[in-house]
Protein backbone atom coordinates (compact mmCIF):
# COMPACT_ATOMS: atom_id res chain seq x y z
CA UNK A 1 -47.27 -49.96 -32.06
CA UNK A 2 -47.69 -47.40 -29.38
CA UNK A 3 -51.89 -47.18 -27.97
CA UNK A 4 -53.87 -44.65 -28.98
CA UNK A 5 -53.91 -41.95 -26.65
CA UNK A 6 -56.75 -39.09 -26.30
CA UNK A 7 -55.10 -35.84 -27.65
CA UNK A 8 -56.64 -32.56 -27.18
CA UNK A 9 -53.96 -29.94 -27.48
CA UNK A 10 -53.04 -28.69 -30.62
CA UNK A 11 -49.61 -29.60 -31.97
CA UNK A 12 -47.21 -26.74 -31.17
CA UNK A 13 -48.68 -26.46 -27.62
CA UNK A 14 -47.99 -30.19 -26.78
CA UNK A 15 -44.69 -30.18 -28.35
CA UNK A 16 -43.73 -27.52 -26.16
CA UNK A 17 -44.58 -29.42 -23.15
CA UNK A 18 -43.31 -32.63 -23.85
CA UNK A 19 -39.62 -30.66 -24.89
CA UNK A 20 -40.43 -28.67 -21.06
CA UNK A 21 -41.26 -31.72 -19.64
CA UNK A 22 -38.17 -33.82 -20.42
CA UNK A 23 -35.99 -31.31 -17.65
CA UNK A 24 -38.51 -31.63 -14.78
CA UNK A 25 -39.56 -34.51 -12.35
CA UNK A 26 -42.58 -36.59 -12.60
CA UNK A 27 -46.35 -34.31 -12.20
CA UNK A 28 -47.10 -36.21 -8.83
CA UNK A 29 -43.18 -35.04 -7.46
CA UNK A 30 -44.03 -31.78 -9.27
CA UNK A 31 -47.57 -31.49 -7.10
CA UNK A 32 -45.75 -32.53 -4.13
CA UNK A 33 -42.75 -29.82 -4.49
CA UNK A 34 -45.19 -27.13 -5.41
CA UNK A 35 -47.63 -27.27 -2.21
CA UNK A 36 -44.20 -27.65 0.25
CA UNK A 37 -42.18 -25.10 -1.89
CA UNK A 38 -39.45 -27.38 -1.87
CA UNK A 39 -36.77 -25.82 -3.58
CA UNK A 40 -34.74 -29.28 -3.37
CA UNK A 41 -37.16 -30.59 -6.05
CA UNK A 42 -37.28 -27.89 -8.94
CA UNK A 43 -35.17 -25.02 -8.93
CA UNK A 44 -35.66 -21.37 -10.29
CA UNK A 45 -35.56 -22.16 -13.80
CA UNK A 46 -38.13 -24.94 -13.34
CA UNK A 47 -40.83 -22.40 -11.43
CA UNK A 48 -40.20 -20.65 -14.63
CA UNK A 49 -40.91 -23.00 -17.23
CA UNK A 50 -44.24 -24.47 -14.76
CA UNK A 51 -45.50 -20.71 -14.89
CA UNK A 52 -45.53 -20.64 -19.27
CA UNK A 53 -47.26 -24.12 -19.03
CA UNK A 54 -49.84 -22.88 -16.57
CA UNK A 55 -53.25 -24.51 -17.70
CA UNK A 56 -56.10 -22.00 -19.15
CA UNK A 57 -59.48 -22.73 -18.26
CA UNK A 58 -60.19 -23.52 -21.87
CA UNK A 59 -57.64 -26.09 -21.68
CA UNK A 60 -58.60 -27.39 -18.46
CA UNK A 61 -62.61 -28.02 -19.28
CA UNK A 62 -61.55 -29.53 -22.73
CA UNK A 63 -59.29 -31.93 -20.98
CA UNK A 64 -61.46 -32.70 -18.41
CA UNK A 65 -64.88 -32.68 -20.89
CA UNK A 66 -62.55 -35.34 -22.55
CA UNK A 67 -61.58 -37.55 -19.88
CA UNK A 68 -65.39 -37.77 -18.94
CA UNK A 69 -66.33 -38.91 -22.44
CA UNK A 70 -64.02 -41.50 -23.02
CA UNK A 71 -62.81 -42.82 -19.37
CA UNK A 72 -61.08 -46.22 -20.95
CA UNK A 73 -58.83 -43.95 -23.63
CA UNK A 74 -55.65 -42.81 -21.48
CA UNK A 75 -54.67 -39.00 -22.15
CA UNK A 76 -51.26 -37.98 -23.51
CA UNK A 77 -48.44 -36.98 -21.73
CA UNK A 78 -49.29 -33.07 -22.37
CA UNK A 79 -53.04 -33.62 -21.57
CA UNK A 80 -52.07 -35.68 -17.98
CA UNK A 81 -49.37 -32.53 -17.18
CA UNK A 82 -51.96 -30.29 -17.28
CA UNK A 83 -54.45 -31.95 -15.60
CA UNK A 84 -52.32 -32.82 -13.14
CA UNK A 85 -51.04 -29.16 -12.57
CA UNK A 86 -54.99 -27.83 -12.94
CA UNK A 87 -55.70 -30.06 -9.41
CA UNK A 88 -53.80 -27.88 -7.41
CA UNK A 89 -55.41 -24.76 -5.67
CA UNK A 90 -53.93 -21.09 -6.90
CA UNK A 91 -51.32 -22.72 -8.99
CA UNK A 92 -50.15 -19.14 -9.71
CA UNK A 93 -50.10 -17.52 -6.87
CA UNK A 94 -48.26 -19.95 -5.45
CA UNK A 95 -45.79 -19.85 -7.70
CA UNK A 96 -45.30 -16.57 -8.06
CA UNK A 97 -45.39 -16.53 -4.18
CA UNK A 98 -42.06 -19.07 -4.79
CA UNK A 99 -40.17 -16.88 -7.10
CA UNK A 100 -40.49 -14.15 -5.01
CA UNK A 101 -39.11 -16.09 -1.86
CA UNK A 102 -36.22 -17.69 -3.93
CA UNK A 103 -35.09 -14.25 -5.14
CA UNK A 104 -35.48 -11.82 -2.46
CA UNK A 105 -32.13 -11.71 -0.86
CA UNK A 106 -30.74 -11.76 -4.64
CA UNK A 107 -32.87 -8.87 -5.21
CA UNK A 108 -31.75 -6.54 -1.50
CA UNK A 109 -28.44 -7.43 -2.36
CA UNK A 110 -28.27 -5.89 -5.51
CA UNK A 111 -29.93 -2.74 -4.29
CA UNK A 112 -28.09 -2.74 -1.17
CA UNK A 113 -24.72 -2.71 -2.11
CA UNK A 114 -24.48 -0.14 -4.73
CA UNK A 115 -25.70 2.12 -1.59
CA UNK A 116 -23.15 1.21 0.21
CA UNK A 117 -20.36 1.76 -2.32
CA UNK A 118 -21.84 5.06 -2.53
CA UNK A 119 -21.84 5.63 1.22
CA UNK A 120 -18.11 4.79 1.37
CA UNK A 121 -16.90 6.45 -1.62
CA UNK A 122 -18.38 9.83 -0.66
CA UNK A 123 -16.83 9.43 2.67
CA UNK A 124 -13.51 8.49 1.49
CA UNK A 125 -13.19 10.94 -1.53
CA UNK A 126 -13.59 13.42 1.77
CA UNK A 127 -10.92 12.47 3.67
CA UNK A 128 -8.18 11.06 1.11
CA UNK A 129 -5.27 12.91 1.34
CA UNK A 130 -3.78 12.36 -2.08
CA UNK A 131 -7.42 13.48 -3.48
CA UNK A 132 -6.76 16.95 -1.69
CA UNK A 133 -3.43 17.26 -2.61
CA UNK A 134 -4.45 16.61 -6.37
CA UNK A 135 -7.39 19.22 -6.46
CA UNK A 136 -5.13 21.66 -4.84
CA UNK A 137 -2.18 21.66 -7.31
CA UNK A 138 -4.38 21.35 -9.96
CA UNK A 139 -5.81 24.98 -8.98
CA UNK A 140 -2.43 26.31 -8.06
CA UNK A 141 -1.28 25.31 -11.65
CA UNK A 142 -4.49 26.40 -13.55
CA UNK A 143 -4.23 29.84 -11.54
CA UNK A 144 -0.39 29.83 -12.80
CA UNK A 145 -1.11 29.05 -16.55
CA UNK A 146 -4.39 31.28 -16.38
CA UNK A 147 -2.72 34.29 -14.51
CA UNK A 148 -5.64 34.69 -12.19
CA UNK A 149 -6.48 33.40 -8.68
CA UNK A 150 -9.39 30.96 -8.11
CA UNK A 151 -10.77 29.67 -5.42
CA UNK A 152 -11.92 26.37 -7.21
CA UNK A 153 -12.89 24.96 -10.52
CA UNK A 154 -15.49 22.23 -11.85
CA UNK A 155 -14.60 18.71 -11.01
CA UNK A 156 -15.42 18.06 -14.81
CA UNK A 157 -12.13 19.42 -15.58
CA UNK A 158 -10.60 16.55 -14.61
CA UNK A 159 -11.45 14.69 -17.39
CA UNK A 160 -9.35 17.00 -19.63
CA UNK A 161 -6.30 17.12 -17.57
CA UNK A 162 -4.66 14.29 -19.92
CA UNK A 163 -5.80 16.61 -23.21
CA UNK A 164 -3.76 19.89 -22.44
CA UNK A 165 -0.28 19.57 -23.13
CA UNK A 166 3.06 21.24 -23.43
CA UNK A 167 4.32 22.59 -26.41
CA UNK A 168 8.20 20.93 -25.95
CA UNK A 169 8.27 17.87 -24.83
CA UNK A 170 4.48 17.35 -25.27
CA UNK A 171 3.48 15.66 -22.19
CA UNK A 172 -0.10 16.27 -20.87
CA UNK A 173 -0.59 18.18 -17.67
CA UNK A 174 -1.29 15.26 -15.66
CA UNK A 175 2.38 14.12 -16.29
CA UNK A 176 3.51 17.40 -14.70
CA UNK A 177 0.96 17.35 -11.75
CA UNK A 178 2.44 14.21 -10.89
CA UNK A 179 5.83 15.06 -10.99
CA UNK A 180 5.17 17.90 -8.85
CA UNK A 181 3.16 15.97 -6.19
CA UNK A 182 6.04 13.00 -5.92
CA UNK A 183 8.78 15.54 -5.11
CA UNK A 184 6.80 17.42 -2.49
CA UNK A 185 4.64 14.90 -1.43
CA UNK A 186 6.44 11.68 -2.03
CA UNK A 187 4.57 9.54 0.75
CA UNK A 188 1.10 9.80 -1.77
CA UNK A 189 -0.44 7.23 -2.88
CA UNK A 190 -1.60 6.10 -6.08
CA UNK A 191 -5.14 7.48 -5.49
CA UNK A 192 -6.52 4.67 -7.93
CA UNK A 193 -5.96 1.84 -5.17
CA UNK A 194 -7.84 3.97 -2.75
CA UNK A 195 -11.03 4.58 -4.19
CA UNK A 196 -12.08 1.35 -4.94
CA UNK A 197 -16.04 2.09 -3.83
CA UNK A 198 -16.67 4.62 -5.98
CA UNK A 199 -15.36 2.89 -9.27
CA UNK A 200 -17.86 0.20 -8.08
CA UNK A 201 -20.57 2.87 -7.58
CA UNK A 202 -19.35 4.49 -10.97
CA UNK A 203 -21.09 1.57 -12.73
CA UNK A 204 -24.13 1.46 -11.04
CA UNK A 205 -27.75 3.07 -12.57
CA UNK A 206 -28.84 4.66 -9.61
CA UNK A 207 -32.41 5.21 -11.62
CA UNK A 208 -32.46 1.67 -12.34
CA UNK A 209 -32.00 0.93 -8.73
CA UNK A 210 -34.87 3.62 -7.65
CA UNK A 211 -37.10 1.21 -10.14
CA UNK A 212 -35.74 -1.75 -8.63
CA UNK A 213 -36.66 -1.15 -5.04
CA UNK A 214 -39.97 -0.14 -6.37
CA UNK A 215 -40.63 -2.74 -8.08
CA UNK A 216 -39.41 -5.07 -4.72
CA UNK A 217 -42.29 -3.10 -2.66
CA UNK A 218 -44.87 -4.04 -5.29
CA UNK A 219 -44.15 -7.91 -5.71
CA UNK A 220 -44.01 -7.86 -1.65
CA UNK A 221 -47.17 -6.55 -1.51
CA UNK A 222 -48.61 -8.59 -4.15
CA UNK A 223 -47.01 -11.76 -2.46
CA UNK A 224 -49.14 -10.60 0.50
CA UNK A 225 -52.33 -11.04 -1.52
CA UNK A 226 -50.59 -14.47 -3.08
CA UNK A 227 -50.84 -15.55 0.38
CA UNK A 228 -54.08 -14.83 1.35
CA UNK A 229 -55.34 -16.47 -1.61
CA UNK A 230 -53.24 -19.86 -0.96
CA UNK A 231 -54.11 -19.50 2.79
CA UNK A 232 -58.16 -20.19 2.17
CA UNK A 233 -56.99 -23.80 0.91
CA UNK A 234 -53.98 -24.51 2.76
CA UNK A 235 -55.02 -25.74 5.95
CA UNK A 236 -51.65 -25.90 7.30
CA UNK A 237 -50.39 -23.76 10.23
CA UNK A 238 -46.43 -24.40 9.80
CA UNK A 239 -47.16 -23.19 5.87
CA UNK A 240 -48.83 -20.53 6.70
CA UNK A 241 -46.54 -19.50 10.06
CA UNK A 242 -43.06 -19.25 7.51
CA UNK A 243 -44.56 -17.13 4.87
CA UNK A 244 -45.87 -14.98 7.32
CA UNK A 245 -42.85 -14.29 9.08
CA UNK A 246 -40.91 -14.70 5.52
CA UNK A 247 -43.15 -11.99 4.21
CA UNK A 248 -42.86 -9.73 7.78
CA UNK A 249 -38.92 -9.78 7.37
CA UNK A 250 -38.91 -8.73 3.86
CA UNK A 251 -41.35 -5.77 4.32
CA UNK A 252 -39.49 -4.37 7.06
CA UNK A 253 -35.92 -4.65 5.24
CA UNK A 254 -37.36 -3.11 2.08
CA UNK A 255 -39.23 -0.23 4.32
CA UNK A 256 -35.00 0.13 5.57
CA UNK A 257 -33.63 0.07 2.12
CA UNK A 258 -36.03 2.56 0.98
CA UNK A 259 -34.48 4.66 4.57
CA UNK A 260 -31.24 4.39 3.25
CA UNK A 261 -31.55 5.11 -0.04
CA UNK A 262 -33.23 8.17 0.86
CA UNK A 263 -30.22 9.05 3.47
CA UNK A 264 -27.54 8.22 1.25
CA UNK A 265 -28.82 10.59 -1.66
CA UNK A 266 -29.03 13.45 0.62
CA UNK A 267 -25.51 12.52 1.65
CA UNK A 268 -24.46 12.53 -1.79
CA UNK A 269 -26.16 15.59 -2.90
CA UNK A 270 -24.18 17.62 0.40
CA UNK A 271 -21.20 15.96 -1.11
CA UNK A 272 -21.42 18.03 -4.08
CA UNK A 273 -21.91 21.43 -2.55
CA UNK A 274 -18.88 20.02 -0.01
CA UNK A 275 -17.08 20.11 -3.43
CA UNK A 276 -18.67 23.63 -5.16
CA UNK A 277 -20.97 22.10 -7.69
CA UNK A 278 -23.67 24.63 -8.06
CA UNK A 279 -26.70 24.20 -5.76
CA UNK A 280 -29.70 25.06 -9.06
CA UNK A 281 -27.17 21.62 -10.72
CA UNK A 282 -27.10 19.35 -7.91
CA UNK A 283 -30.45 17.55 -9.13
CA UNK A 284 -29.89 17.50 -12.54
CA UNK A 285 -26.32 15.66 -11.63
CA UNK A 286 -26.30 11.36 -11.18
CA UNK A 287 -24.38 9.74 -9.10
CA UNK A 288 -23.00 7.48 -12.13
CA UNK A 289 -21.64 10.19 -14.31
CA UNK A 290 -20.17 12.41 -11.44
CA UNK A 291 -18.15 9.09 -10.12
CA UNK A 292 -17.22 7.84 -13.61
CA UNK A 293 -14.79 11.07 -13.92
CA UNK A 294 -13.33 10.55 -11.02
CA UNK A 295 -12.75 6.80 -11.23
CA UNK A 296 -11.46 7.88 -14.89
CA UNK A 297 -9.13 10.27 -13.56
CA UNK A 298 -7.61 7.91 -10.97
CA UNK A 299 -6.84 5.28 -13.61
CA UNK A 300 -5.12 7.72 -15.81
CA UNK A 301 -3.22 9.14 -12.64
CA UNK A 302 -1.84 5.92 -11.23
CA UNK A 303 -0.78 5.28 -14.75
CA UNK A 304 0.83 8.56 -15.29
CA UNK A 305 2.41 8.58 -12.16
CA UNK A 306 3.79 4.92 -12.90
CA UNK A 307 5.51 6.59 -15.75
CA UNK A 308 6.73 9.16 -13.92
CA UNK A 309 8.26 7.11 -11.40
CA UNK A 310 9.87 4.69 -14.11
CA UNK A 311 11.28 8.04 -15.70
CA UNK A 312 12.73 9.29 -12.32
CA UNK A 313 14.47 5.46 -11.53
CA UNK A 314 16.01 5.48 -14.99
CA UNK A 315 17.43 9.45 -14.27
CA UNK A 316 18.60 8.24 -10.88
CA UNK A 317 20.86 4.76 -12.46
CA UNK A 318 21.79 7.28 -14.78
CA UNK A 319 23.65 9.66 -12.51
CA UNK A 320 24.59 6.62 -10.29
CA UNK A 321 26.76 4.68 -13.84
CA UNK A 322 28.01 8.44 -14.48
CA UNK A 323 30.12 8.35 -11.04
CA UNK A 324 31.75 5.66 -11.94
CA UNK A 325 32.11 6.28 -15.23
CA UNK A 326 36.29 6.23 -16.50
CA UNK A 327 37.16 4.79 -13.36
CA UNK A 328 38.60 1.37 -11.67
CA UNK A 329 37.51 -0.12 -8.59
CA UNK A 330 39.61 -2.48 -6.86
CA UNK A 331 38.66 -3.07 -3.49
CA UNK A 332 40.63 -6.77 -3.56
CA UNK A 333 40.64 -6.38 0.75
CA UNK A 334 37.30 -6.57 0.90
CA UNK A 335 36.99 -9.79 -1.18
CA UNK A 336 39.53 -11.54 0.08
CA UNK A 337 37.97 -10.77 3.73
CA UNK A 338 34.37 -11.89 2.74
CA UNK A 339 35.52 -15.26 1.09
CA UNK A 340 37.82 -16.10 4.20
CA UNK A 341 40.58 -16.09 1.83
CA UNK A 342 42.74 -13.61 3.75
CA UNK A 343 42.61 -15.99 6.97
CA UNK A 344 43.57 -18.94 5.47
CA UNK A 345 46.90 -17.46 3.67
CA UNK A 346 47.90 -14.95 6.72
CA UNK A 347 47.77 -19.38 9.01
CA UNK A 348 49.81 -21.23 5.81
CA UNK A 349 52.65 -17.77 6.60
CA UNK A 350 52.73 -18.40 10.07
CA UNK A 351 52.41 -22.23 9.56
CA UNK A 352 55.86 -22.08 7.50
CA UNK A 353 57.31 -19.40 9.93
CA UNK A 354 57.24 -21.18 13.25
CA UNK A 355 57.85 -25.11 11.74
CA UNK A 356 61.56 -25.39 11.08
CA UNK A 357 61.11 -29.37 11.39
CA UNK A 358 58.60 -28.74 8.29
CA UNK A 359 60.92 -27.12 6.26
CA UNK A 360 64.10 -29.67 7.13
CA UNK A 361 61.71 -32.55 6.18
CA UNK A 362 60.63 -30.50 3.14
CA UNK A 363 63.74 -30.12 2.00
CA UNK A 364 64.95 -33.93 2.51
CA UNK A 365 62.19 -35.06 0.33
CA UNK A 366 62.78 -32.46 -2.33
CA UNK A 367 66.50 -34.15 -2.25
CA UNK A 368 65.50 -37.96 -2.20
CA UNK A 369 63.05 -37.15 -5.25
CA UNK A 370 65.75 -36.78 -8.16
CA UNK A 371 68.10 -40.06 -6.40
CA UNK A 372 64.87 -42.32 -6.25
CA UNK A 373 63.73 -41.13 -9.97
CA UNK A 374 67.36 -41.72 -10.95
CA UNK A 375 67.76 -44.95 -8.79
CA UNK A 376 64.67 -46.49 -10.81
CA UNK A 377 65.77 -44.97 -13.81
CA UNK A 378 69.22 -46.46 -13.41
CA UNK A 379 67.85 -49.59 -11.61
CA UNK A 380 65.80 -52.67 -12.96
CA UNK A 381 63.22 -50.30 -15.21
CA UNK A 382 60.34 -52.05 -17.01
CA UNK A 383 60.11 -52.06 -20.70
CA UNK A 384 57.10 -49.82 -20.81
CA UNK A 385 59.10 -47.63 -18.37
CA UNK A 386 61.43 -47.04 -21.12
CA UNK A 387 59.50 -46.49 -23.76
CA UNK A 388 57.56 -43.77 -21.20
CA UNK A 389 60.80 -42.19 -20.86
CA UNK A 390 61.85 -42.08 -24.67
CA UNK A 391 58.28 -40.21 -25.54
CA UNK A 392 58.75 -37.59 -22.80
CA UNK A 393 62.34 -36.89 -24.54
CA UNK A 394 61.30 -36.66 -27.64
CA UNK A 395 58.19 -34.36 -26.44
CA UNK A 396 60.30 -31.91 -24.75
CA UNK A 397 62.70 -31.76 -27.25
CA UNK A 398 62.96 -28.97 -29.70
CA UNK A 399 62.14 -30.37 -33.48
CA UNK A 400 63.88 -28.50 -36.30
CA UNK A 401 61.44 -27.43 -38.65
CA UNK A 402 60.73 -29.41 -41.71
CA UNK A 403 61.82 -27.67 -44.79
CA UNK A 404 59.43 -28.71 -47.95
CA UNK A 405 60.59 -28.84 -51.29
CA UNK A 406 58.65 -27.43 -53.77
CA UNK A 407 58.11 -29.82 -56.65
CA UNK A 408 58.62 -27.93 -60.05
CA UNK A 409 55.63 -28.22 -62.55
CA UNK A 410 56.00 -30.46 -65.58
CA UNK A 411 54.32 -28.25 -67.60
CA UNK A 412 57.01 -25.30 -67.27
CA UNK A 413 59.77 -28.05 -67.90
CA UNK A 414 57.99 -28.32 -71.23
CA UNK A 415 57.59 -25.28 -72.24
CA UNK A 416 61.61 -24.39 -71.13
CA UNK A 417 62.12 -27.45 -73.74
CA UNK A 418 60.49 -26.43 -76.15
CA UNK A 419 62.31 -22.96 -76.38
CA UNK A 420 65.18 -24.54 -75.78
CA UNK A 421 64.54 -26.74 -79.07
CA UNK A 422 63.10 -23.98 -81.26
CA UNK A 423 66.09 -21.86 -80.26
CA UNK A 424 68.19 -24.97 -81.42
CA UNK A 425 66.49 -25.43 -84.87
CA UNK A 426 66.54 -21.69 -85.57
């Protein structure tokens, strides 16, 4: 039977903790992690789960009020959490202080990098080659089909290069920009391989990211207040030393992310009048939409001009099986050379040319063959010998074919009596 324990927590609430509590370490590790910020002890999702089963003040006078009145009754296990979290000084701002630290570089990485991709894509989309060379026989074309001359056009039409198409063979227009560009630009590249930045940046919520790096000032600065709170009951220097440097750091590299940010928009919105867009729609156009049609576009490109290449390979086999179409190539010189087999019969020639002792001794055994055959044959032959030389005879020998007589059928002999009888009797 288990002792009776002092409960003061309703049901649902000490549930809770004793299901929390199962994942964690002991309260006194918990204490100890907690005032060193060991991150060794409980990890991110633990700071978590200690900051829903932060102790009210209700709680923590009832618990306490409790304890007083009946000192011999122990408290249970969700009571002596509590209590045991209440003892230490600005539990939350300590913790919050924590989370902050643990997720910081999480948090400038994923604002950083999305600036970056940005950064690089604009520059690259400026100097590509195979970029240029698309935008400028897109216009020549459109200026062809349209029967006018224009100095540009909207980078939105891009988007519906793969919807206009011909009226024969119905391929869309980007099938016959790329054909164009591979025959007089065949050293172009696939353009999708190439722009691998802005694809990244194409994904990227640049508003989101504007309310991320906001909301990164704002918890710094509340951390600083988190620390001046902790700091009026922490009498350690060496605590207080590394969050102030850890807090200095991250101030200055958010003041520099909120620098480049600034930078790289203005680059971005002088990359759009680089490229025509109209300056009363620069503000009203994101980053995310404008680089989603060209990240688009290059996947449908590379894939079209995949096709195309396939299409030209197959043309050029084509021509290459009609050449030698109807005719016969022997080239039986050639082979011989490359297996050595021309070598070897021009030394067996000159072998039987220059060796008249070869061909004398040759010639004596080709005589002595049929006298020494005959001499054994004649000669003292084994049985088996004989009946070796019997089969061969009879092998070689020409059989006369069998003639097979064909047996006449009973039946008919009956019936032939039987006429023969009635012719009789008649």
């Amino acid at each position: 039977m288990e002792p009776k324990r002092n409960l003061i927590l309703d049901a649902k609430r000490s549930n809770a903790i004793n299901i929390a509590m199962k994942k964690l370490p002991t309260p006194q590790t918990i204490k100890a992690a907690i005032m060193k910020m060991d991150a060794t002890v409980i990890g991110r999702e633990g700071i978590e789960k200690l900051l829903t089963m932060l102790p009210t003040e209700e709680e923590k006078v009832k618990i306490q009020e409790a304890q007083y009145a009946n000192p011999d009754l122990p408290l249970g296990s969700a009571e002596q959490f509590l209590l045991t979290l209440a003892s230490i000084n600005e539990l939350s701002s300590r913790l919050k202080l924590w989370v902050f630290k643990l997720d910081f570089d999480n948090l400038e990485k994923e604002i950083a990098e999305p600036l970056m991709d940005l950064k690089q894509g604009i520059e690259l989309l400026k100097v590509n080659r195979t970029f240029k060379v698309i935008l400028s026989t897109l216009r020549t074309v459109g200026n062809y089909l349209n029967g006018n001359y224009a100095k540009g056009f909207r980078l939105e039409y891009l988007s519906k290069v793969v919807e206009v198409k011909d009226t024969v063979h119905k391929h869309p227009l980007l099938y016959h920009i790329c054909e164009m560009i591979i025959e007089k630009f065949p050293d172009s590249s696939d353009f999708f391989s190439e722009v691998g930045p802005v694809i990244r940046a194409s994904k990227v919520d640049f508003d989101v990211l504007s309310a991320n790096l906001l909301k990164l000032e704002s918890d710094c600065k509340a951390s600083w207040d988190h620390m001046k709170r902790v700091a009026k009951h922490d009498g350690s220097q060496i605590f207080k030393t590394k969050i102030n440097e850890f807090l200095t750091d991250a101030a200055e590299r958010i003041i520099l992310l909120s620098v480049i940010k600034k930078r790289v928009m203005s680059r971005f919105n002088k990359f759009l009048l680089f490229l025509g867009v109209p300056p009363c729609d620069i503000h009203k156009t994101k980053p995310a939409e404008f680089l989603k049609v060209i990240a688009e576009f290059s996947l449908e490109y590379r894939t079209t001009r995949e096709r195309v290449l396939q299409q030209l390979e197959k043309k050029a086999n084509h021509r290459e099986r009609n050449k030698t179409r109807g005719k016969m190539i022997i080239d039986v010189g050639n082979y011989s050379h490359k297996n050595g087999d021309h070598t070897a019969d021009n030394a067996l020639k000159e072998l039987l040319k220059t060796d008249p002792d070869t061909d004398s001794l040759t010639e004596g055994r080709r005589k002595s063959q049929p006298n020494s055959r005959r001499i054994l044959v004649n000669g003292d032959l084994s049985a088996d010998d004989e009946i070796l030389e019997s089969l061969v005879r009879s092998a070689t020998s020409k059989r006369k074919p069998m003639t097979r007589e064909r047996r006449r059928n009973r039946i008919s002999d009956r019936k032939n009596l039987n006429r023969t009888l009635d012719g009789n009797q008649s």
